[in-house]
C-alpha atoms as a PDB file:
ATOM      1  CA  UNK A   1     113.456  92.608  84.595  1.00  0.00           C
ATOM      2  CA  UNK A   2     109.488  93.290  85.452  1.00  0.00           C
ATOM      3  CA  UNK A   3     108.137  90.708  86.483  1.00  0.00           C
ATOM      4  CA  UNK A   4     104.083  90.893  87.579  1.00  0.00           C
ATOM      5  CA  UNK A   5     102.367  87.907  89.492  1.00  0.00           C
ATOM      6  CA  UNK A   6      98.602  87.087  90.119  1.00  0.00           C
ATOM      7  CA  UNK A   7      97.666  84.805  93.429  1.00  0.00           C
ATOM      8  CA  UNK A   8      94.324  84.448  94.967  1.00  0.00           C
ATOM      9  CA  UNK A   9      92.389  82.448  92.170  1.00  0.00           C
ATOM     10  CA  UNK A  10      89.893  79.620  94.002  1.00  0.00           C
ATOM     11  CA  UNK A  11      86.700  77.455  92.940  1.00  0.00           C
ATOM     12  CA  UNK A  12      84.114  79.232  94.907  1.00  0.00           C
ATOM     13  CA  UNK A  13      80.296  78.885  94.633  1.00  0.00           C
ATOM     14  CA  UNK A  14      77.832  81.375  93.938  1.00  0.00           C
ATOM     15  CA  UNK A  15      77.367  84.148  96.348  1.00  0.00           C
ATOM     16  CA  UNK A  16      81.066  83.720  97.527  1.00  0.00           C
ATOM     17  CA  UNK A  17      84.103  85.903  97.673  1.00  0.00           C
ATOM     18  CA  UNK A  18      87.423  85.835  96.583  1.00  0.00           C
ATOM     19  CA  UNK A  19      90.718  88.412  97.136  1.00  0.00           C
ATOM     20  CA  UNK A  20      93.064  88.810  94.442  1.00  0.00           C
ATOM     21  CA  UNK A  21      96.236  90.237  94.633  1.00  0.00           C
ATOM     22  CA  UNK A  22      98.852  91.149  92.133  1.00  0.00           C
ATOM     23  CA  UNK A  23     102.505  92.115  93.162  1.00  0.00           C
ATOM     24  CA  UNK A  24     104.807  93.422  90.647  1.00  0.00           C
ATOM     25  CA  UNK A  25     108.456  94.306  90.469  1.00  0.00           C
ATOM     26  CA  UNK A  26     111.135  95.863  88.368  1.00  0.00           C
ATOM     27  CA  UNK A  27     109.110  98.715  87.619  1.00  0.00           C
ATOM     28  CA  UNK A  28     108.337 102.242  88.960  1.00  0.00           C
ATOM     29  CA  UNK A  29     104.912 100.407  90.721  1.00  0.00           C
ATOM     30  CA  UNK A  30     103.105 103.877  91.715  1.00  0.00           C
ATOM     31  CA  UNK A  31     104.420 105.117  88.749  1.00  0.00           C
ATOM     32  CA  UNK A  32     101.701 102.922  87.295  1.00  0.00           C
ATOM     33  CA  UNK A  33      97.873 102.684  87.035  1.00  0.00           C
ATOM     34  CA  UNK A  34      96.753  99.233  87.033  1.00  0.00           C
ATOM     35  CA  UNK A  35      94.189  97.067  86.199  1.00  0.00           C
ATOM     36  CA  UNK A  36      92.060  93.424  85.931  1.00  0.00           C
ATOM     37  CA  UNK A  37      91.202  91.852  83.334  1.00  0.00           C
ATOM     38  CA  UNK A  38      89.824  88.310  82.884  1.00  0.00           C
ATOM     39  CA  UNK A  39      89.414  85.512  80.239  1.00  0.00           C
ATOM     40  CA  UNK A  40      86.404  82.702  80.085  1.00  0.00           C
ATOM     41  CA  UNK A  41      87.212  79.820  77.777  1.00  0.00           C
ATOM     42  CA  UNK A  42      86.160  80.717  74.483  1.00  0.00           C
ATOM     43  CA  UNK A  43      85.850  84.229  75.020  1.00  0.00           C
ATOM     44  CA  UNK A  44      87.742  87.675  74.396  1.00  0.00           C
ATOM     45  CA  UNK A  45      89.631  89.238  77.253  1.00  0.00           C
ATOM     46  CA  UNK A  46      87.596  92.025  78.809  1.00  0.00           C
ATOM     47  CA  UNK A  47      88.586  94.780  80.839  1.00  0.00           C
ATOM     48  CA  UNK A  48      87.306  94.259  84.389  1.00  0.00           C
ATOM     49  CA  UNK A  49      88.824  97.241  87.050  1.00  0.00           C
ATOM     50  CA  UNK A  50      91.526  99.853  86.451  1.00  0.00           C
ATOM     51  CA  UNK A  51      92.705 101.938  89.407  1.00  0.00           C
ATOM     52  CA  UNK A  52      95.549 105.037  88.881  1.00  0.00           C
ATOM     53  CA  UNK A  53      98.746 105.274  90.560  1.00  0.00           C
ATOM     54  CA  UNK A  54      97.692 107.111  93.479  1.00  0.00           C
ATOM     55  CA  UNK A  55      94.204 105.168  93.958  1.00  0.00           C
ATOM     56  CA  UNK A  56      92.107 108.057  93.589  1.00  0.00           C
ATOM     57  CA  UNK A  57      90.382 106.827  90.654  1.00  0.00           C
ATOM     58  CA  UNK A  58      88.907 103.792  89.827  1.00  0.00           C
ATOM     59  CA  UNK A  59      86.647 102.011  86.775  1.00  0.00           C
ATOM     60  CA  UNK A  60      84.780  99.085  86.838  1.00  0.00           C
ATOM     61  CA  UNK A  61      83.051  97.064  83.883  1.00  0.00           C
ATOM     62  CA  UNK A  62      79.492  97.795  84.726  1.00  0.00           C
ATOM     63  CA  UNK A  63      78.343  93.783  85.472  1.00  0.00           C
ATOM     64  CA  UNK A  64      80.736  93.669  88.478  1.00  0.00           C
ATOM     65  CA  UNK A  65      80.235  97.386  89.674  1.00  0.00           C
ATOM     66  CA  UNK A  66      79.062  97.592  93.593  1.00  0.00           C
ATOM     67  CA  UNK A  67      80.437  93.653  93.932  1.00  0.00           C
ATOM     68  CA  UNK A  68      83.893  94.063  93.039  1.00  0.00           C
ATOM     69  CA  UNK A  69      86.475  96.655  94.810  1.00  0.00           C
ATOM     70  CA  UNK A  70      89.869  97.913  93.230  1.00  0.00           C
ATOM     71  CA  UNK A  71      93.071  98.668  95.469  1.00  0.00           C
ATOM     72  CA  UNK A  72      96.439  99.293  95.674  1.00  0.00           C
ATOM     73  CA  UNK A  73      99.345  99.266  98.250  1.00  0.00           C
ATOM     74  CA  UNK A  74     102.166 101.072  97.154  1.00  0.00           C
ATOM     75  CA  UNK A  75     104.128 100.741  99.769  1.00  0.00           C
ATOM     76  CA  UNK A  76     103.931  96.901  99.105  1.00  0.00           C
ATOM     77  CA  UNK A  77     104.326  97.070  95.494  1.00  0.00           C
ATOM     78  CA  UNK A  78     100.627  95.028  95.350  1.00  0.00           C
ATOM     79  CA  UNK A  79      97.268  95.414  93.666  1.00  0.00           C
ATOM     80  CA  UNK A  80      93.995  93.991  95.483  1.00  0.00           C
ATOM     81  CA  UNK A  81      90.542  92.845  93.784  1.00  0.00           C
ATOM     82  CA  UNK A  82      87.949  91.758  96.774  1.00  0.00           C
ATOM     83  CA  UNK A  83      85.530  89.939  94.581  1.00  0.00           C
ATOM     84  CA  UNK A  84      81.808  89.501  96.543  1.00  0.00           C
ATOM     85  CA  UNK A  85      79.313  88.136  95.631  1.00  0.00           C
ATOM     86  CA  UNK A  86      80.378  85.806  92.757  1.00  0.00           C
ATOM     87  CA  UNK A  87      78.307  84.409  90.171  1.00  0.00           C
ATOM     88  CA  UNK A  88      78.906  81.887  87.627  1.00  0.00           C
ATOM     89  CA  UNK A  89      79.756  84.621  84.987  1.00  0.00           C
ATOM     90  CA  UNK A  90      82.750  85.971  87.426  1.00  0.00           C
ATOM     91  CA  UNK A  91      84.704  82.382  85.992  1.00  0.00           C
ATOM     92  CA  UNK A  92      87.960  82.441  83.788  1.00  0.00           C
ATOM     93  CA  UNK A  93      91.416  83.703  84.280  1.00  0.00           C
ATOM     94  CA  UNK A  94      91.969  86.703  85.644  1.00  0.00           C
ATOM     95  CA  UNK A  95      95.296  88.450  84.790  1.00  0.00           C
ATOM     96  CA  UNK A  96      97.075  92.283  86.421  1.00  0.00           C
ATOM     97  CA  UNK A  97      98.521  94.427  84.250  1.00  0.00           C
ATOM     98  CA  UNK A  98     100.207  97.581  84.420  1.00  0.00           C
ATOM     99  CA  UNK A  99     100.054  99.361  81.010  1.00  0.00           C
ATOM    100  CA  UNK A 100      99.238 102.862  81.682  1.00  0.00           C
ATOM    101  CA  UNK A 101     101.255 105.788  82.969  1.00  0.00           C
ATOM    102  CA  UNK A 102      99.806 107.165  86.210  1.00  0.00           C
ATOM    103  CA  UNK A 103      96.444 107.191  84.874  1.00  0.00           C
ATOM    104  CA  UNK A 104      93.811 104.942  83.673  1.00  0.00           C
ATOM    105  CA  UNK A 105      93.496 105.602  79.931  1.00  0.00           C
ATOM    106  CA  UNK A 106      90.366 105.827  78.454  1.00  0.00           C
ATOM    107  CA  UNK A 107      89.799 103.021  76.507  1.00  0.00           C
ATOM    108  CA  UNK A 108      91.605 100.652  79.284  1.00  0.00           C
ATOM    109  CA  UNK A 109      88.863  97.938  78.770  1.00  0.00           C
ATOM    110  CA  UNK A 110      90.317  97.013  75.417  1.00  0.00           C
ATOM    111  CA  UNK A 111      94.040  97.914  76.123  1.00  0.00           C
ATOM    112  CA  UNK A 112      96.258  95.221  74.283  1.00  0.00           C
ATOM    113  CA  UNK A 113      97.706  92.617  76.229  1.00  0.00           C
ATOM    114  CA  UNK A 114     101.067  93.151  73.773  1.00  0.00           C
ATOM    115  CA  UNK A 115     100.931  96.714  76.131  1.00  0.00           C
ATOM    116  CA  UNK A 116     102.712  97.068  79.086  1.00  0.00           C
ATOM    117  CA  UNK A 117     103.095  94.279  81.624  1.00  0.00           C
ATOM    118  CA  UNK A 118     100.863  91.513  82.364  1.00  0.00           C
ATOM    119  CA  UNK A 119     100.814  88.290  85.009  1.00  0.00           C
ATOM    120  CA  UNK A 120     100.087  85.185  83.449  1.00  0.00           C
ATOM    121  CA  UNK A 121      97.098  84.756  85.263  1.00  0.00           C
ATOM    122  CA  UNK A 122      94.853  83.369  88.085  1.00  0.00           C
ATOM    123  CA  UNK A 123      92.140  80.574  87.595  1.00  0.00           C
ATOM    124  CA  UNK A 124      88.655  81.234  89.459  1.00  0.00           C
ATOM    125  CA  UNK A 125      85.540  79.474  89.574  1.00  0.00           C
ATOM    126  CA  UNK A 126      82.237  79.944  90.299  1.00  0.00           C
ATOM    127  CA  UNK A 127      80.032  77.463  90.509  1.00  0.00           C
ATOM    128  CA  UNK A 128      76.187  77.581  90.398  1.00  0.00           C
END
C-alpha cells in the first residue's frame, strides 16, 4: 500500500521560512520524480516544484523561483521544500506527489491529482 505524507505546514509571517517535507512509502521512491503543489481557498491547484528521481533536475513555478528550493533524500525515502522568504500569496495547502516516472514530465504543473500518488496535504500561512 503507498502511502505519501506531508509535515512541516506553520502560520508564519511575511518574510519567514518554512521546511516541508514529504516521506513516502510502498513505492519504488527514487524510482520517482516528485513534486509540490499547493491549493489557496477558492483557487485551482497549481504546480509549484518538481524535482527527478536522481535530483539533477528541478522546476519551479516562476513566482517562487530563487525563494523556494526542491530536494530529495533517497536514502530516507523523503522530499524537502525550504520555503524563504514567504509572502502572503505562499498560503494554502500544500500537497507531495509522486506521479512521474524518473523524470519530471513536461506539463507537471497541471498533472492530475487522479495521477499517481498524492499526501493529503499541509496547511501554511502567511500572514502580512
Amino acid at each position: 500500500q503507498v502511502q505519501v505524507a506531508e509535515a512541516g505546514g506553520d502560520f508564519v509571517q511575511a518574510g519567514g521560512s518554512l521546511r516541508l517535507s514529504c516521506t513516502a512509502s510502498g513505492l519504488p521512491f527514487d524510482d520517482y520524480a516528485m513534486g509540490w503543489f499547493r491549493q489557496a481557498p477558492g483557487k485551482e491547484r497549481e504546480g509549484v516544484s518538481c524535482i527527478s528521481w536522481s535530483g539533477g533536475s528541478t522546476h519551479y513555478k516562476a513566482s517562487v523561483e530563487g525563494r523556494f528550493t526542491i530536494s530529495r533524500d533517497n536514502t530516507q525515502n523523503t522530499l524537502y521544500l525550504q520555503m524563504n522568504s514567504l509572502k502572503p500569496a505562499d498560503t494554502g495547502l500544500y500537497y507531495c506527489a509522486a506521479a512521474w516516472r524518473r523524470y519530471c514530465s513536461a506539463s507537471w504543473s497541471r498533472t492530475s491529482a487522479a495521477s499517481g500518488y498524492w499526501g493529503q496535504g499541509t496547511q501554511v500561512t502567511v500572514s502580512s
